[in-house]
PDB file of N, CA and C in Angstrom:
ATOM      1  N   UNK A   1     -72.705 -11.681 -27.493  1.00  0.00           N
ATOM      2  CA  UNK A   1     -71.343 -11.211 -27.205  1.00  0.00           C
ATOM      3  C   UNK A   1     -70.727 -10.558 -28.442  1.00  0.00           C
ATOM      4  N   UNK A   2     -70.204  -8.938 -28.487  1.00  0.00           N
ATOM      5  CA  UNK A   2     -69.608  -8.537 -29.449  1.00  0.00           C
ATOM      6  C   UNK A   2     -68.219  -9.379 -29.677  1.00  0.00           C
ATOM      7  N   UNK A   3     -67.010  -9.136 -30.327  1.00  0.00           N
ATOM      8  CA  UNK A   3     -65.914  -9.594 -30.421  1.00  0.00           C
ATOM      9  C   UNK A   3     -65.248  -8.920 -29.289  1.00  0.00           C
ATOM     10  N   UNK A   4     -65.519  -7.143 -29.658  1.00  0.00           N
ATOM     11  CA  UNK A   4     -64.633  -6.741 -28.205  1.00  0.00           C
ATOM     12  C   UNK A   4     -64.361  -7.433 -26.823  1.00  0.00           C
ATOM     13  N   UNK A   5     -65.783  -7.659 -26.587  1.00  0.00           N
ATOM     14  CA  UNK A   5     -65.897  -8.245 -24.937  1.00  0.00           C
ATOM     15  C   UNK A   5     -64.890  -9.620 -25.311  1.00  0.00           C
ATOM     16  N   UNK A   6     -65.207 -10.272 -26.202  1.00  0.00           N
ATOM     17  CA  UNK A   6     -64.527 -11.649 -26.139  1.00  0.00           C
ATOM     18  C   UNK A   6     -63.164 -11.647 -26.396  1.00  0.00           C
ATOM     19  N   UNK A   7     -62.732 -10.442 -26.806  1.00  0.00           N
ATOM     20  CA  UNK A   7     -61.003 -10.317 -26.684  1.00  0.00           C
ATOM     21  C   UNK A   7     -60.879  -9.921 -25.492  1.00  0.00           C
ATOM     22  N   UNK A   8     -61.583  -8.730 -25.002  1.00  0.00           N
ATOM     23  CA  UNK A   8     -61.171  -8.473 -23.470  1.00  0.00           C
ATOM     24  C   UNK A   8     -61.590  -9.227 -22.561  1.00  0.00           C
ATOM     25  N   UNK A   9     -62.118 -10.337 -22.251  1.00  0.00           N
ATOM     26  CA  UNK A   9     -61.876 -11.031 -21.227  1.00  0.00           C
ATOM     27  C   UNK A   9     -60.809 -11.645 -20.897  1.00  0.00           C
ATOM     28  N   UNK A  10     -59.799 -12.697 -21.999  1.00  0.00           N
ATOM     29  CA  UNK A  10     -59.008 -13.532 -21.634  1.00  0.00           C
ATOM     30  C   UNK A  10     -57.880 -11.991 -21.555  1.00  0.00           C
ATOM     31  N   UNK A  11     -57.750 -10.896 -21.746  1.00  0.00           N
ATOM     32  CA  UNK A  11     -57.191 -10.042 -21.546  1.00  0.00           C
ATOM     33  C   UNK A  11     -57.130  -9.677 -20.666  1.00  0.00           C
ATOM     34  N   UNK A  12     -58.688  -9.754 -19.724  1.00  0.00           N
ATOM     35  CA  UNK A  12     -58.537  -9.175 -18.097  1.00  0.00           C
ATOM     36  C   UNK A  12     -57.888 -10.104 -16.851  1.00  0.00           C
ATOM     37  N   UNK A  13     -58.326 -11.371 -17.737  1.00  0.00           N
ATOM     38  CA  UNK A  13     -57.498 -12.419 -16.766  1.00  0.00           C
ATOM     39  C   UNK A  13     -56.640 -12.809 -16.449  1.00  0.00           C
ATOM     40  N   UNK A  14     -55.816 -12.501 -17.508  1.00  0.00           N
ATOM     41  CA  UNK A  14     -54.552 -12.253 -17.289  1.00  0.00           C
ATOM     42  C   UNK A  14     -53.462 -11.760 -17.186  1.00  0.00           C
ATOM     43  N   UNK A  15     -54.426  -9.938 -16.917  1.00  0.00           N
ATOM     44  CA  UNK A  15     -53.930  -9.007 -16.306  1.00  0.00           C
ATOM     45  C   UNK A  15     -54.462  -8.999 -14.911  1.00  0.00           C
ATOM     46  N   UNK A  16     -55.388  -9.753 -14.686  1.00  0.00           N
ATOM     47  CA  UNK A  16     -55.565 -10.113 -13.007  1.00  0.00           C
ATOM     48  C   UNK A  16     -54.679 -10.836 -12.223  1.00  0.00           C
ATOM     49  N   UNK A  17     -54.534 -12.203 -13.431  1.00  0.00           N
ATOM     50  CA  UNK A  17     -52.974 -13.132 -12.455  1.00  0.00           C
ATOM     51  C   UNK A  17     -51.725 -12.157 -12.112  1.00  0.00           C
ATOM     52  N   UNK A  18     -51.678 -10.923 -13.373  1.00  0.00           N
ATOM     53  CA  UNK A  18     -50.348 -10.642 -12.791  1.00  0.00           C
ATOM     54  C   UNK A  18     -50.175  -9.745 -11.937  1.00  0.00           C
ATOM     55  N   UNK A  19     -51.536  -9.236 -11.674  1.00  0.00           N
ATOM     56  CA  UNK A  19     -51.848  -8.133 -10.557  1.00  0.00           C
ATOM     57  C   UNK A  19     -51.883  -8.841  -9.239  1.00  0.00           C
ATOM     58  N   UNK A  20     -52.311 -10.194  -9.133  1.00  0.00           N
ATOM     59  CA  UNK A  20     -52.442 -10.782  -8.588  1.00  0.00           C
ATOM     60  C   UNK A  20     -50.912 -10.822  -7.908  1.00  0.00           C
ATOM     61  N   UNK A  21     -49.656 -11.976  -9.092  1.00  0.00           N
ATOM     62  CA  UNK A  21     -48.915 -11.825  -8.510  1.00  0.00           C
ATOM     63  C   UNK A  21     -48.098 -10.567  -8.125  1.00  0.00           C
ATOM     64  N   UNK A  22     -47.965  -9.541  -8.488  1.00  0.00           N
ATOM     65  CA  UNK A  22     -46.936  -8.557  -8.017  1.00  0.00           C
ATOM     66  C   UNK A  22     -47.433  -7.952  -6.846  1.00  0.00           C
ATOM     67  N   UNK A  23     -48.812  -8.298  -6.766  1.00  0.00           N
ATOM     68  CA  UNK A  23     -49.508  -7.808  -5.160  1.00  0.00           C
ATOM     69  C   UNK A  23     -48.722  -8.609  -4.057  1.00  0.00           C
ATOM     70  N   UNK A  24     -48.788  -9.700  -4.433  1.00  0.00           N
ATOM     71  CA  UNK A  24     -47.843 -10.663  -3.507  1.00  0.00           C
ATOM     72  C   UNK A  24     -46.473 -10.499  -3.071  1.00  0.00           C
ATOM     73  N   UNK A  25     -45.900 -10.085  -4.560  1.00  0.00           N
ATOM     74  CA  UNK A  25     -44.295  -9.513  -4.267  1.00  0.00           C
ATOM     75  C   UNK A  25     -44.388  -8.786  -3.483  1.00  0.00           C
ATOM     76  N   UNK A  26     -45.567  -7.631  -3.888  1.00  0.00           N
ATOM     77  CA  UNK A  26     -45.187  -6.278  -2.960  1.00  0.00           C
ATOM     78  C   UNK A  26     -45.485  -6.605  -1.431  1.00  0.00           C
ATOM     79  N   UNK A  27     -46.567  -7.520  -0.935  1.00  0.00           N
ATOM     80  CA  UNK A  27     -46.389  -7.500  -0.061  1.00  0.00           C
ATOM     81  C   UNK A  27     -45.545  -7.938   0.811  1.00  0.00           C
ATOM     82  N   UNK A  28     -44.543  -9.328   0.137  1.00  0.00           N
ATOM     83  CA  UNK A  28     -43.276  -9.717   0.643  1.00  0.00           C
ATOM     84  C   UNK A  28     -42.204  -8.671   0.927  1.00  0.00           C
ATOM     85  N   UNK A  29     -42.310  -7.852  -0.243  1.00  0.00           N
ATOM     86  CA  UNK A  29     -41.372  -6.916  -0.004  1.00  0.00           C
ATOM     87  C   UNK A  29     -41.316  -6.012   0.793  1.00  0.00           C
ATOM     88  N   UNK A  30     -42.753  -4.931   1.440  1.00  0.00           N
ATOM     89  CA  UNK A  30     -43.009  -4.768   2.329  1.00  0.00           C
ATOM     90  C   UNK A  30     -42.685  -5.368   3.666  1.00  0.00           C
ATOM     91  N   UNK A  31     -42.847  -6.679   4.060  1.00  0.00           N
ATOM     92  CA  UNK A  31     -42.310  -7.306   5.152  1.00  0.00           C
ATOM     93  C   UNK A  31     -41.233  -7.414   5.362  1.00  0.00           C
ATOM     94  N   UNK A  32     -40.371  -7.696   4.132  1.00  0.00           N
ATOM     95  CA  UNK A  32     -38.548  -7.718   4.237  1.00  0.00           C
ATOM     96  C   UNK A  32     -38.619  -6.153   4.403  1.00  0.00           C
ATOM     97  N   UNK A  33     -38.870  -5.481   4.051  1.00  0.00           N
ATOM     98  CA  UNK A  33     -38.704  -4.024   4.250  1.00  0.00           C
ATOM     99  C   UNK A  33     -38.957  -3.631   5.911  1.00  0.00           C
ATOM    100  N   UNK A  34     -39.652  -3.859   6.282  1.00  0.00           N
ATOM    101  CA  UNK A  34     -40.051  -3.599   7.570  1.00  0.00           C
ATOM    102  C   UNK A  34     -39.116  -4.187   8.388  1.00  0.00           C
ATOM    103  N   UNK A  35     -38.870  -5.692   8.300  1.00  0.00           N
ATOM    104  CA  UNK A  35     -37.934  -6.207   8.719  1.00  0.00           C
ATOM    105  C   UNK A  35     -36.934  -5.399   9.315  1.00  0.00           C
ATOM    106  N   UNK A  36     -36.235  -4.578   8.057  1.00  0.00           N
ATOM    107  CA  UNK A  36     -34.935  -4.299   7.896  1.00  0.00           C
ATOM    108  C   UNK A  36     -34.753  -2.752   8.781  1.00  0.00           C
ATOM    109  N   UNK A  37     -36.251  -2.426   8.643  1.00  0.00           N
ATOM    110  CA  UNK A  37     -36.067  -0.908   9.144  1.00  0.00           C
ATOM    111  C   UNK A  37     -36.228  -1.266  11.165  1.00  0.00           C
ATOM    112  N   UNK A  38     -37.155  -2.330  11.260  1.00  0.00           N
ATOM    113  CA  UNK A  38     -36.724  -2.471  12.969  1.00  0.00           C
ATOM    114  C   UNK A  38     -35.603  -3.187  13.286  1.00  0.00           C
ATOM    115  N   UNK A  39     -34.790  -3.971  12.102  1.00  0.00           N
ATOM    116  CA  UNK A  39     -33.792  -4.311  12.528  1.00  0.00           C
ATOM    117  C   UNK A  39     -32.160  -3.077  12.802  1.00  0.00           C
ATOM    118  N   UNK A  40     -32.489  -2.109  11.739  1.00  0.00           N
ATOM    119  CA  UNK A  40     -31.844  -1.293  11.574  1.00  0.00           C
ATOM    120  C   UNK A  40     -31.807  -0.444  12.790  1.00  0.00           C
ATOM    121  N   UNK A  41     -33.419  -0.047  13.026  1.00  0.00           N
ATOM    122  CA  UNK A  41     -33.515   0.674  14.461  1.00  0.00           C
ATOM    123  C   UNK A  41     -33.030  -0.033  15.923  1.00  0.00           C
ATOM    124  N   UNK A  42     -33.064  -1.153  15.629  1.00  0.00           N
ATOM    125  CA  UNK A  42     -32.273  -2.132  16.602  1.00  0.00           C
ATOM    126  C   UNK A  42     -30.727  -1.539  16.856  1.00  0.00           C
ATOM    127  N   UNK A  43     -30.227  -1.487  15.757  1.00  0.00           N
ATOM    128  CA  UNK A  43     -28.816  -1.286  15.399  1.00  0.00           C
ATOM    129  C   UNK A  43     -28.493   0.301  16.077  1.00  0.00           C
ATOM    130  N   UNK A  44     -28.890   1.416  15.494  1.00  0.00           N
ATOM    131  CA  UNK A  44     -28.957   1.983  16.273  1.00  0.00           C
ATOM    132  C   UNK A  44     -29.107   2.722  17.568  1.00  0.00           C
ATOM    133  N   UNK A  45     -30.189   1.704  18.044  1.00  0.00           N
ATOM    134  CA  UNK A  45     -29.905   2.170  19.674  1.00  0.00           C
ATOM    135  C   UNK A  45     -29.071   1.677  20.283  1.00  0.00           C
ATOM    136  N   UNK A  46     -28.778   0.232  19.686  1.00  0.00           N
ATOM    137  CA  UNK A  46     -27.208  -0.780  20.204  1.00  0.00           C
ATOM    138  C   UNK A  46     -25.807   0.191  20.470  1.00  0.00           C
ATOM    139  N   UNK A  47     -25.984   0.881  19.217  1.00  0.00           N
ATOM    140  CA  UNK A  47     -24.791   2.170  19.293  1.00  0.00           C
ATOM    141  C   UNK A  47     -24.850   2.830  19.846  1.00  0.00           C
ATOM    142  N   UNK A  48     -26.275   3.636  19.952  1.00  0.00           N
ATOM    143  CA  UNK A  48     -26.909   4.986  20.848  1.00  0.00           C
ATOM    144  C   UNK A  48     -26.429   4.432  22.356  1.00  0.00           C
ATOM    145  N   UNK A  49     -26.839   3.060  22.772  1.00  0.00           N
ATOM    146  CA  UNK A  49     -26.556   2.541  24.245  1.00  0.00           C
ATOM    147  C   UNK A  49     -24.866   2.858  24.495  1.00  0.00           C
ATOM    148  N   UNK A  50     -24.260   2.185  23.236  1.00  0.00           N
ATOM    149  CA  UNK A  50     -22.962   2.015  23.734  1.00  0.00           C
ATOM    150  C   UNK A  50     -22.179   3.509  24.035  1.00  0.00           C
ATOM    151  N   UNK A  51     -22.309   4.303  22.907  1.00  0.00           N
ATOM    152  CA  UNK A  51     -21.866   5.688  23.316  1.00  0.00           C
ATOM    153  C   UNK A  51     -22.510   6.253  24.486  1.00  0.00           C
ATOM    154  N   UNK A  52     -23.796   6.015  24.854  1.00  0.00           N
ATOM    155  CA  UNK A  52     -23.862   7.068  26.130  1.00  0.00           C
ATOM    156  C   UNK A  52     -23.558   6.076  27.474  1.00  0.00           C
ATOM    157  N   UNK A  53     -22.817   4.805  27.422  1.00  0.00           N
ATOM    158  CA  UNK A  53     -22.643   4.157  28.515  1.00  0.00           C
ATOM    159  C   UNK A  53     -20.863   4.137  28.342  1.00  0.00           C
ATOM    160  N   UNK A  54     -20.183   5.093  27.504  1.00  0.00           N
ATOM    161  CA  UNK A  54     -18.859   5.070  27.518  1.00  0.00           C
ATOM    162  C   UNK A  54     -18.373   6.475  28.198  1.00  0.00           C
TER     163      UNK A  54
END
């Protein structure tokens, strides 16, 4: 084992945990995101209904 490799490992690992976690965020965030956009589209046709039934 040179030195390089043996600095870059504990280097990759724990640029993996944090890839790890922000993969996670993103995918939470994605879901609240989605959430919000069929809830939103919800919202809109609620309105769309009410104006063309007035």
């Amino acid at each position: 084992m040179t030195p390089s490799t043996q600095f870059l490992l504990p280097n990759l690992a724990s640029t993996f945990d944090e890839s790890k976690a922000s993969g996670f965020q993103e995918s939470v965030g994605r879901e609240m995101e989605a959430e919000l956009v069929s809830w939103h589209k919800g919202i809109q046709q609620v309105i769309y209904q009410f104006h063309t039934s007035c």
